[in-house]
Structure formats: C-alpha cells, structure tokens
Protein backbone atom coordinates (compact mmCIF):
# COMPACT_ATOMS: atom_id res chain seq x y z
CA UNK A 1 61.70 34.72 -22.21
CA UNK A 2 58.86 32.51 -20.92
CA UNK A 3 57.78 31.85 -24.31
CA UNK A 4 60.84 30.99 -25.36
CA UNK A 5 61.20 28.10 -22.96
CA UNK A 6 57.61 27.17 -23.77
CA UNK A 7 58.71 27.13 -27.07
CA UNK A 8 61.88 24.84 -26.91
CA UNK A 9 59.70 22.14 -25.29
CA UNK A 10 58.33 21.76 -28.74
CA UNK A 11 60.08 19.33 -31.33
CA UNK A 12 59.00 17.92 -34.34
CA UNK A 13 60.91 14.38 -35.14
CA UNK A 14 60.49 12.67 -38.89
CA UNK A 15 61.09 8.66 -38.56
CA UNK A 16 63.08 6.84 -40.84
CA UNK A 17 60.02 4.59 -42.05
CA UNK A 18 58.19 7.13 -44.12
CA UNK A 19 55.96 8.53 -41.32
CA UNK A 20 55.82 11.26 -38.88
CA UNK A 21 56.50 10.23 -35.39
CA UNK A 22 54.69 12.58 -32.29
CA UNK A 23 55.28 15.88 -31.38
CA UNK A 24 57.64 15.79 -28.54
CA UNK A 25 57.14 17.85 -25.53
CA UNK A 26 60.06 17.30 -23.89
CA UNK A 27 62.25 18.87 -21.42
CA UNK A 28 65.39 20.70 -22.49
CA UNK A 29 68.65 18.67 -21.29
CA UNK A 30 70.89 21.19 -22.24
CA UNK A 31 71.53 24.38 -22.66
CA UNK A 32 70.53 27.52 -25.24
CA UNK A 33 73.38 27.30 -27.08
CA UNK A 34 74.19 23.07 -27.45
CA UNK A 35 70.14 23.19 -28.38
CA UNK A 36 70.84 25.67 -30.74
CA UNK A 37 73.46 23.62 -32.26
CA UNK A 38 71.21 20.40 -31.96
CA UNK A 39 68.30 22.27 -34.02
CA UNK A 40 70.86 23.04 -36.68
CA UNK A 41 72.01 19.51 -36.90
CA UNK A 42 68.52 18.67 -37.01
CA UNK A 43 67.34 20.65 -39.38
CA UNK A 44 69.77 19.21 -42.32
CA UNK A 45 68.51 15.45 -41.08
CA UNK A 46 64.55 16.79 -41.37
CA UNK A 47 65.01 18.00 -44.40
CA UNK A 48 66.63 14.77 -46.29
CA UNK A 49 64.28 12.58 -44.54
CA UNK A 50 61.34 14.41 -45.39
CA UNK A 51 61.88 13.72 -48.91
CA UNK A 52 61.25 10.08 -47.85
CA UNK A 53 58.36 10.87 -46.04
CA UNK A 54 55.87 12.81 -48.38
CA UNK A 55 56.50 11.83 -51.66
CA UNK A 56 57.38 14.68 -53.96
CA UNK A 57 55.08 13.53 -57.05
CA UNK A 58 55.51 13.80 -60.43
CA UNK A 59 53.38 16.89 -62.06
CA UNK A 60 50.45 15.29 -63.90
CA UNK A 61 47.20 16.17 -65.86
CA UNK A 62 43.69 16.90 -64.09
CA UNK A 63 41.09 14.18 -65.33
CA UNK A 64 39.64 16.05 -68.82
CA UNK A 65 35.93 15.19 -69.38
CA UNK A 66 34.21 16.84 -72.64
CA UNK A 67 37.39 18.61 -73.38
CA UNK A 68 37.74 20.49 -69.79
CA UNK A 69 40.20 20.24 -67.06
CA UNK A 70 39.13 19.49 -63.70
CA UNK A 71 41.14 19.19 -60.81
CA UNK A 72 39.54 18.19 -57.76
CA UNK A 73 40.95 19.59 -54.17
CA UNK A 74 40.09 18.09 -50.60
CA UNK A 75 40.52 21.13 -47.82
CA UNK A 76 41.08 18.55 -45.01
CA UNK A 77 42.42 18.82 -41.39
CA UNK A 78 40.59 16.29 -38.74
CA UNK A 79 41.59 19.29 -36.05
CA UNK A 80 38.54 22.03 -36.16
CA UNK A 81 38.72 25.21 -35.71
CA UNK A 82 41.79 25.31 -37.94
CA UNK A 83 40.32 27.57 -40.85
CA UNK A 84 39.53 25.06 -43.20
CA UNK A 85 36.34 26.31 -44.43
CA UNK A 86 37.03 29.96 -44.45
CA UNK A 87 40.23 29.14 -46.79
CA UNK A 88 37.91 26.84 -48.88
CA UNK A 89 35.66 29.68 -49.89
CA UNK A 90 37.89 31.92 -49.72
CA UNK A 91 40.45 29.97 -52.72
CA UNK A 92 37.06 29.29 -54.68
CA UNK A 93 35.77 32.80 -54.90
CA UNK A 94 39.32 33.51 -55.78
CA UNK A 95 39.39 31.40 -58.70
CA UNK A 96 36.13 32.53 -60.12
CA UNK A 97 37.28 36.04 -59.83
CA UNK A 98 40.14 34.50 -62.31
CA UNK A 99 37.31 33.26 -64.59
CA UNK A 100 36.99 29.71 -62.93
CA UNK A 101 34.22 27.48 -63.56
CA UNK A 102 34.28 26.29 -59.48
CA UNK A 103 31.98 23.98 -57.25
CA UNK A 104 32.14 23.91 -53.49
CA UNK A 105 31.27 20.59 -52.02
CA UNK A 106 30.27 21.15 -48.08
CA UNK A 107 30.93 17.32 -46.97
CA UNK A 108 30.53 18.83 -43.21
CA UNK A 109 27.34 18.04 -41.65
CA UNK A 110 27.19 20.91 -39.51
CA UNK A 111 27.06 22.97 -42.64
CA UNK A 112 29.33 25.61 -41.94
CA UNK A 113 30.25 25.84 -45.17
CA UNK A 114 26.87 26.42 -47.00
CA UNK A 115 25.78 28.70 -44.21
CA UNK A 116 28.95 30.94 -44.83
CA UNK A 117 27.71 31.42 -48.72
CA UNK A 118 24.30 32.74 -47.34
CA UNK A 119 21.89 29.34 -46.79
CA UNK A 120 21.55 30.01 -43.29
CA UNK A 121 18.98 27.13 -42.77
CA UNK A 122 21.01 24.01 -43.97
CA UNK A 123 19.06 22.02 -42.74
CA UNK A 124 15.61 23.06 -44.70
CA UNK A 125 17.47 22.34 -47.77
CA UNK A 126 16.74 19.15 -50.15
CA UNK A 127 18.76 17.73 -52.20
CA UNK A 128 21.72 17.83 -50.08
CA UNK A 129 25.01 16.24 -50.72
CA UNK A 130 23.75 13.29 -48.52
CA UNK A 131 20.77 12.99 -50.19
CA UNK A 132 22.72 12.98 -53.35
CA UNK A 133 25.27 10.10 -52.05
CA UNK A 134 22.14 8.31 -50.70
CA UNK A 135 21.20 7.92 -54.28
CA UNK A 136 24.37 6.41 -55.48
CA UNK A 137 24.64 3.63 -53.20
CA UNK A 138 21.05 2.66 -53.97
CA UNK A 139 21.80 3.15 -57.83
CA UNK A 140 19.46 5.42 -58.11
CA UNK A 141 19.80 8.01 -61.02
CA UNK A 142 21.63 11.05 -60.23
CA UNK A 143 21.06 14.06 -62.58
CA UNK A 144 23.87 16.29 -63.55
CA UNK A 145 23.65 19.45 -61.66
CA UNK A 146 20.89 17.69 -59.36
CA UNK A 147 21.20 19.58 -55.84
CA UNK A 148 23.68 22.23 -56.74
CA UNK A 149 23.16 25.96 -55.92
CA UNK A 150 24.26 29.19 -57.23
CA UNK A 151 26.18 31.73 -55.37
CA UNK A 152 25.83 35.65 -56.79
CA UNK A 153 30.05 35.63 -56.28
CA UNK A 154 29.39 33.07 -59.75
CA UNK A 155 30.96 29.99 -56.97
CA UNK A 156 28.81 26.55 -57.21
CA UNK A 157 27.51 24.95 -53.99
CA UNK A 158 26.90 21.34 -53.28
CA UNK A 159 25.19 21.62 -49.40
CA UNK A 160 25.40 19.73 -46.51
CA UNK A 161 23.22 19.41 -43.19
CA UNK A 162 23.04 17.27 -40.30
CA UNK A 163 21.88 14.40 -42.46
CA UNK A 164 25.38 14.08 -43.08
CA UNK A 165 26.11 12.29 -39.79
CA UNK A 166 23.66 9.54 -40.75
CA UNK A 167 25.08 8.96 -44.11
CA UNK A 168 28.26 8.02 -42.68
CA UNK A 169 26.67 5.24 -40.49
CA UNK A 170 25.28 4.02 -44.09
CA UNK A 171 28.12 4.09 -45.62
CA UNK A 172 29.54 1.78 -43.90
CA UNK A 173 27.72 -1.50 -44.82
CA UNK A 174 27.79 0.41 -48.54
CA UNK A 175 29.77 -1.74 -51.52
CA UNK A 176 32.56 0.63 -52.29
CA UNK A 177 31.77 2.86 -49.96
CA UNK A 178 35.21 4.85 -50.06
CA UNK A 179 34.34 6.05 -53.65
CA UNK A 180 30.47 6.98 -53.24
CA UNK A 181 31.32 10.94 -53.54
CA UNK A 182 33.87 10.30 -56.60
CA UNK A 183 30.98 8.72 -58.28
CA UNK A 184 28.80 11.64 -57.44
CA UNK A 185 31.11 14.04 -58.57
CA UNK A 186 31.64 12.14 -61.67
CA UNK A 187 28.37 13.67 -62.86
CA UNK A 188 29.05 17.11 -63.05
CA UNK A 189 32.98 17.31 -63.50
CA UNK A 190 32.72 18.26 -66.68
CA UNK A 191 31.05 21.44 -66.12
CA UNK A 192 34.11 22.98 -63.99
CA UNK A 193 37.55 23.73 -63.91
CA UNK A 194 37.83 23.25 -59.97
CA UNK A 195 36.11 21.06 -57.54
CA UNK A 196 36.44 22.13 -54.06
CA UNK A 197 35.67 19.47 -51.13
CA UNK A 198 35.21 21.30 -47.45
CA UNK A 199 35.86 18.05 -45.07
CA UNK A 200 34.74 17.68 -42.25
CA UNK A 201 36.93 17.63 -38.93
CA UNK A 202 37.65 14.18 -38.46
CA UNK A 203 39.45 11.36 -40.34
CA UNK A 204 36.35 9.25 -40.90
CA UNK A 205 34.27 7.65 -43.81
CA UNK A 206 33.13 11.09 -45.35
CA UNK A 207 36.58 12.41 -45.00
CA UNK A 208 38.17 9.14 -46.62
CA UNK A 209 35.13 9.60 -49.53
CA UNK A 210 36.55 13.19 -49.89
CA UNK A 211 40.52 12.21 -50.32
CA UNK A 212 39.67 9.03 -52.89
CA UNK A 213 37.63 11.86 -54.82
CA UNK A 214 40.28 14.21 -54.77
CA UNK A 215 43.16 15.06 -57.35
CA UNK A 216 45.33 16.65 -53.80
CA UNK A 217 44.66 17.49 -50.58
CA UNK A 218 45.28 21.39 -49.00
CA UNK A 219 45.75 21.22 -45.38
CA UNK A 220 45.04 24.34 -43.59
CA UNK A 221 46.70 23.91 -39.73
CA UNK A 222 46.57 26.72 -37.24
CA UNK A 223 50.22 27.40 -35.82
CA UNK A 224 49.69 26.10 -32.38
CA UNK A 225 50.94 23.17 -31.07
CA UNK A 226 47.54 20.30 -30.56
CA UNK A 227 46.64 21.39 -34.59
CA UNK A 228 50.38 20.81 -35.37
CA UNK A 229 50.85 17.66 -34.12
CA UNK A 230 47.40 16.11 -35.28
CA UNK A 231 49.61 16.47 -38.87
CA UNK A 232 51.26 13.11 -38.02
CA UNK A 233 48.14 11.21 -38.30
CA UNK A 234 46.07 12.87 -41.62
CA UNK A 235 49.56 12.70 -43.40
CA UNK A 236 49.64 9.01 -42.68
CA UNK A 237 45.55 8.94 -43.81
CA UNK A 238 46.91 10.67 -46.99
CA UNK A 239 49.64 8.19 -47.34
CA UNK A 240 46.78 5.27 -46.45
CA UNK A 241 44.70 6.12 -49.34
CA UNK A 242 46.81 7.26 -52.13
CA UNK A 243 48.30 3.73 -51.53
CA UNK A 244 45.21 1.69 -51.55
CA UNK A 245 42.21 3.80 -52.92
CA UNK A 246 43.36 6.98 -55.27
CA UNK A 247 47.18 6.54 -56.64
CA UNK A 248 47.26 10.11 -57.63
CA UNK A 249 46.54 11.80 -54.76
CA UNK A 250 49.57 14.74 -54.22
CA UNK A 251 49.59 16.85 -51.32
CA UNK A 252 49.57 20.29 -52.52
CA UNK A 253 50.60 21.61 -49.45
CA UNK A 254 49.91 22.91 -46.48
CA UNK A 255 48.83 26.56 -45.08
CA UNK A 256 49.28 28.07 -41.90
CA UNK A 257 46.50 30.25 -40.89
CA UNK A 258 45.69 32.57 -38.09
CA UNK A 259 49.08 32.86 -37.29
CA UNK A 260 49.25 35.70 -34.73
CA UNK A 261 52.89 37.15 -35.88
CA UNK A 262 53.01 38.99 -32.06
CA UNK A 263 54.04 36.19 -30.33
CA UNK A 264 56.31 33.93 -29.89
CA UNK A 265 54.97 30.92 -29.88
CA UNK A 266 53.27 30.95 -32.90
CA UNK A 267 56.70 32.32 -34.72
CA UNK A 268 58.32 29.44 -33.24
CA UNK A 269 55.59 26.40 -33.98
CA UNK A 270 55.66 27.94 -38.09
CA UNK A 271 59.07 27.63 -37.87
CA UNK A 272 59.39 24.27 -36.83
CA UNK A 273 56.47 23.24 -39.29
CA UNK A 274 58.14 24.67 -41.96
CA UNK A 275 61.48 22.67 -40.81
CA UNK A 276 59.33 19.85 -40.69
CA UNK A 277 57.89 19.50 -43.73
CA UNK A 278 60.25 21.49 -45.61
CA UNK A 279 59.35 22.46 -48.71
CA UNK A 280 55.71 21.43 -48.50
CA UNK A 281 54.06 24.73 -46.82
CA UNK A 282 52.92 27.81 -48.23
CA UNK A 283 55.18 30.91 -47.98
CA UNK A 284 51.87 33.27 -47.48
CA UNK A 285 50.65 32.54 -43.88
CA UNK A 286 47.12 33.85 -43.00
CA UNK A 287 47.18 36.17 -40.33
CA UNK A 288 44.86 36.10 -37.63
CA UNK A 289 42.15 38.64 -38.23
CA UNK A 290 38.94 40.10 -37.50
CA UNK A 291 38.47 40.25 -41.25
CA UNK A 292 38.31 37.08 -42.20
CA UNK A 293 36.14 36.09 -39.41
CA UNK A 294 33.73 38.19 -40.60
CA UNK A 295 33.67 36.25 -43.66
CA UNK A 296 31.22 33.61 -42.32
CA UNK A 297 28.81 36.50 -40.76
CA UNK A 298 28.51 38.68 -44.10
CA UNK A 299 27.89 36.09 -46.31
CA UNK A 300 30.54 37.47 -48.56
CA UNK A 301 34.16 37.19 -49.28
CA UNK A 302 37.35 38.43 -48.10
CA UNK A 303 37.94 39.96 -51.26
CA UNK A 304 34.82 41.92 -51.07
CA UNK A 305 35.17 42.92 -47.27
CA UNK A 306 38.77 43.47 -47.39
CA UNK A 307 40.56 42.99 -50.60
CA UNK A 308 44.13 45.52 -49.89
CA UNK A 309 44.03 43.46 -46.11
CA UNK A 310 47.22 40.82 -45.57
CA UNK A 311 44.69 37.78 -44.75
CA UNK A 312 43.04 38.58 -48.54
CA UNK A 313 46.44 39.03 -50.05
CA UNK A 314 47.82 35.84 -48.81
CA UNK A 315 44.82 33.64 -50.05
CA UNK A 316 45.90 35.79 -53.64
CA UNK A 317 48.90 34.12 -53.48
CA UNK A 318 47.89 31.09 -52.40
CA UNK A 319 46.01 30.67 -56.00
CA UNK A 320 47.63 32.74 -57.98
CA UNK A 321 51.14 31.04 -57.51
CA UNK A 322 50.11 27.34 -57.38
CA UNK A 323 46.71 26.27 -58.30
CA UNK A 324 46.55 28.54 -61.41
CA UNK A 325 49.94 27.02 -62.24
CA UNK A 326 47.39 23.91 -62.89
CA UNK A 327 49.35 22.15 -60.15
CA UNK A 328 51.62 22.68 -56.98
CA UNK A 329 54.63 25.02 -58.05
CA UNK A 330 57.32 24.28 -55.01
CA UNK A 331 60.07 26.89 -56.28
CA UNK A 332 56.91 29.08 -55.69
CA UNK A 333 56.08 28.54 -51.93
CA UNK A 334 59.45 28.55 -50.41
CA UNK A 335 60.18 30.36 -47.42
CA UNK A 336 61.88 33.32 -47.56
C-alpha cells in the first residue's frame, strides 16, 4: 500500500499551449475513490490535448541518395542512465540481422557506445567523429567512409572519445553550427539504409547537431519518475528544432526500458506515461535485466547472448513493427 500512495503523488499534466507542463508531486486532497474518478476524467482530457501537443505527422519518404533510402534516427534522452545506448545497438544489430545496410554514430564523448561494439580504448582512436566534424567547419575535405569502422555483427561505427567535449566549445563560434553533423553525414548516406545517432545525455550543441541531422527522434526513458519528467523539456527541444532547424523531424516514439514489472511504482509511472503521451510509446517495454547489461561487457548483442529472453524480444518488436514499416506504424504500438 505504501507504493501506492507514493504512486498517487505522481501526475502528469499536458497544457493547453502545445507543451508539457512539470511533473506534479503533489499531495492527494481527496480520497481513493474521487482520485480514481479524477484520473478517469483526466485521462479523456490527456488524450485530446495530446494530439495538440506532439504533432501526429504526416508519413513521408527517407531522403534517397544514388537510388537508396536512408532514414536517419537520433536515440536521444538528456537523462543518463536511461538505456539509450544499449537500445541503439541493440535496434542496429537488429536491422542488419534483417539485411540492413546500418551506421552507428557515437556523438557521446565518453564513448560508451564504441566501447560497447569492442573499441575499448576510444580514446586511442583517430579519425573520430570529432575529428571528422572538425573538418567540416574548417572546409576541409571529408572522404566518404573517412573514420568509419566495421563491426563483425556487419553494423557500421562512426566513434567518439573525449575530444567530443571540446568540439562542442568549437562549435559554438562555428557558422551553422547546428547542421555540422548533417553535413558530415551527408557523405556517406548513400551507402546505408539506416543511420543511427547515440546522443549524448544532455540537450546541448552536439545533441541539437544530432536532432537537425535526424529524419525522427527515439526516446528511450526509464519508468521512474526524475527520467519521466525530464520528457517535458527534450519534447519541447524536439518541438524547438523541427520548427526552426529540420521541418521533418517526427518523433517516432518513445520506449520504456528497464521497467522492473515487480513493483509498483514502475507499473504505475508506465501507466501514466502511456496516459500521457498516448499513443506515442511503444507497446514492448524492456524489462530490466541482467542480460542486457551484459551487452556492453561482451562486446556482443542481445540477440547473440540471449535471443528467446523478453528484453531481446521486445527490441524485435521494436523494429520489426515500426522501423521496417519504413516509418512509425501507431496502430502497431498501442497498448494493450
């Protein structure tokens, strides 16, 4: 029962002016069964002016270069810790398994991406991604394929280290220096199918680079309540940018992971996320588990250390219901 009154402190509120307002933690003025009756009121008022909030966007063509179709994805959450780089590689060794032409950009500079795929010295690396951005805001010549590694699971990797952190600084004095990694990325597009971008946590200028690259945005959020309500402010960055740098950015959606099903608070916080944004997050949650945390100490994937498990079976559906689709299918996420 404790949980449960943890639980109703909780509320998520959508404003009438297109944006997310704060998660509430408020006290409960009344009692189980008027908030009961209060939720279900709510819920009906969510749901209409949600459709208001996140635009629902048309369905519309990946950018074709030499006759192939490439849709670029940002994984992006400015909250760490919430999975985002475990679901990146996780989706991209998916889609090769499908036959996918796919490149992993790690635009983290601690790396934790290109360590995961087996460089476990990031930093002794050259060309990196920032080395690679360096050049195109000098105008220097960037050669397609320049930097990019192999991975034996047939996934493409464009690393990251430290050096990272002082890009950013430099980008920004840099002339168009929201669009520095689009440029980049311009130069190799053609040779894949998918692009995936592993941002890093934080809403800042390699993280804006990432969403003005990007076709749609994934956000992976952990079902607890501080990763929950930092949703509020990257859906208004998402909003920011579609409306001033990239026009057709779509949110694909958004993924709950390591959702521990024992408990009751993170049954109730999915709930309420799913009230939320209704419509807008994946049915398959990823379960907490030792599996998938094992992912970033194997070097391998979660379809190779545990492909019958439920965390490896939800990132299945994840790619096999939407972004095969060639984009977001919503009649295919809904809740059941």
């Amino acid at each position: 029962m404790e949980g449960v009154r943890l639980f109703e402190k909780f509320d998520f509120r959508i404003s009438r002016h297109s944006e997310i307002e704060s998660l509430d933690v408020r006290k409960s003025k009344s009692n189980k069964t008027e908030m009961s009756n209060t939720d279900g009121v709510r819920k009906k008022t969510d749901r209409e002016k949600n459709n208001c909030l996140v635009e629902e966007l048309e369905p519309r063509d990946s950018f074709f270069v030499g006759g192939v179709s490439v849709k670029t994805i940002a994984l992006a959450n400015q909250k760490g810790g919430v999975g985002k780089t475990t679901t990146a590689a996780s989706l991209a060794s998916g889609l090769s398994r499908q036959g996918k032409k796919v490149l992993l950009v790690d635009a983290d500079a601690q790396g934790n991406l290109t360590q995961m795929l087996g460089w476990a010295q990031p930093d002794e690396l050259s060309p990196t991604l920032a080395d690679l951005m360096g050049k195109i805001i000098t105008d220097q010549l960037v050669s397609p394929g320049e930097g990019i590694l192999h991975h034996d699971s047939g996934v493409d990797l464009l690393p990251a280290n430290i050096e990272l952190s002082a890009l950013e600084v430099t980008l920004v004095n840099a002339m168009s220096r929201e669009t520095v990694m689009r440029q980049l990325l311009s130069t190799v597009q053609d040779r894949y199918d998918y692009a995936l971008i592993d941002c890093m946590p934080s809403l800042g200028m390699m993280t804006l680079n990432a969403l003005s690259a990007a076709d749609s945005v994934i956000i992976p959020v952990q079902a607890h309540y501080l990763p929950a309500k930092g949703l509020e402010q990257l859906l208004r960055t998402v909003a920011r940018v579609k409306r001033q740098l990239n026009p057709k950015l779509e949110i694909d959606g958004i993924v709950l992971t390591m959702v521990d099903g024992r408990t009751t608070l993170a049954k109730g916080i999915s709930e309420q996320i799913r009230q939320a944004y209704a419509g807008r997050v994946f049915a398959s949650e990823i379960p907490r588990s030792i599996r998938a945390a094992e992912v970033s100490v194997e070097n391998k994937s979660i379809y190779d250390l545990d492909r019958n498990g439920k965390a490896a079976q939800a990132y299945i559906n994840i790619y096999y219901r939407s972004m095969l689709g060639g984009f977001f299918l919503w009649s295919a996420i809904q809740p059941k």
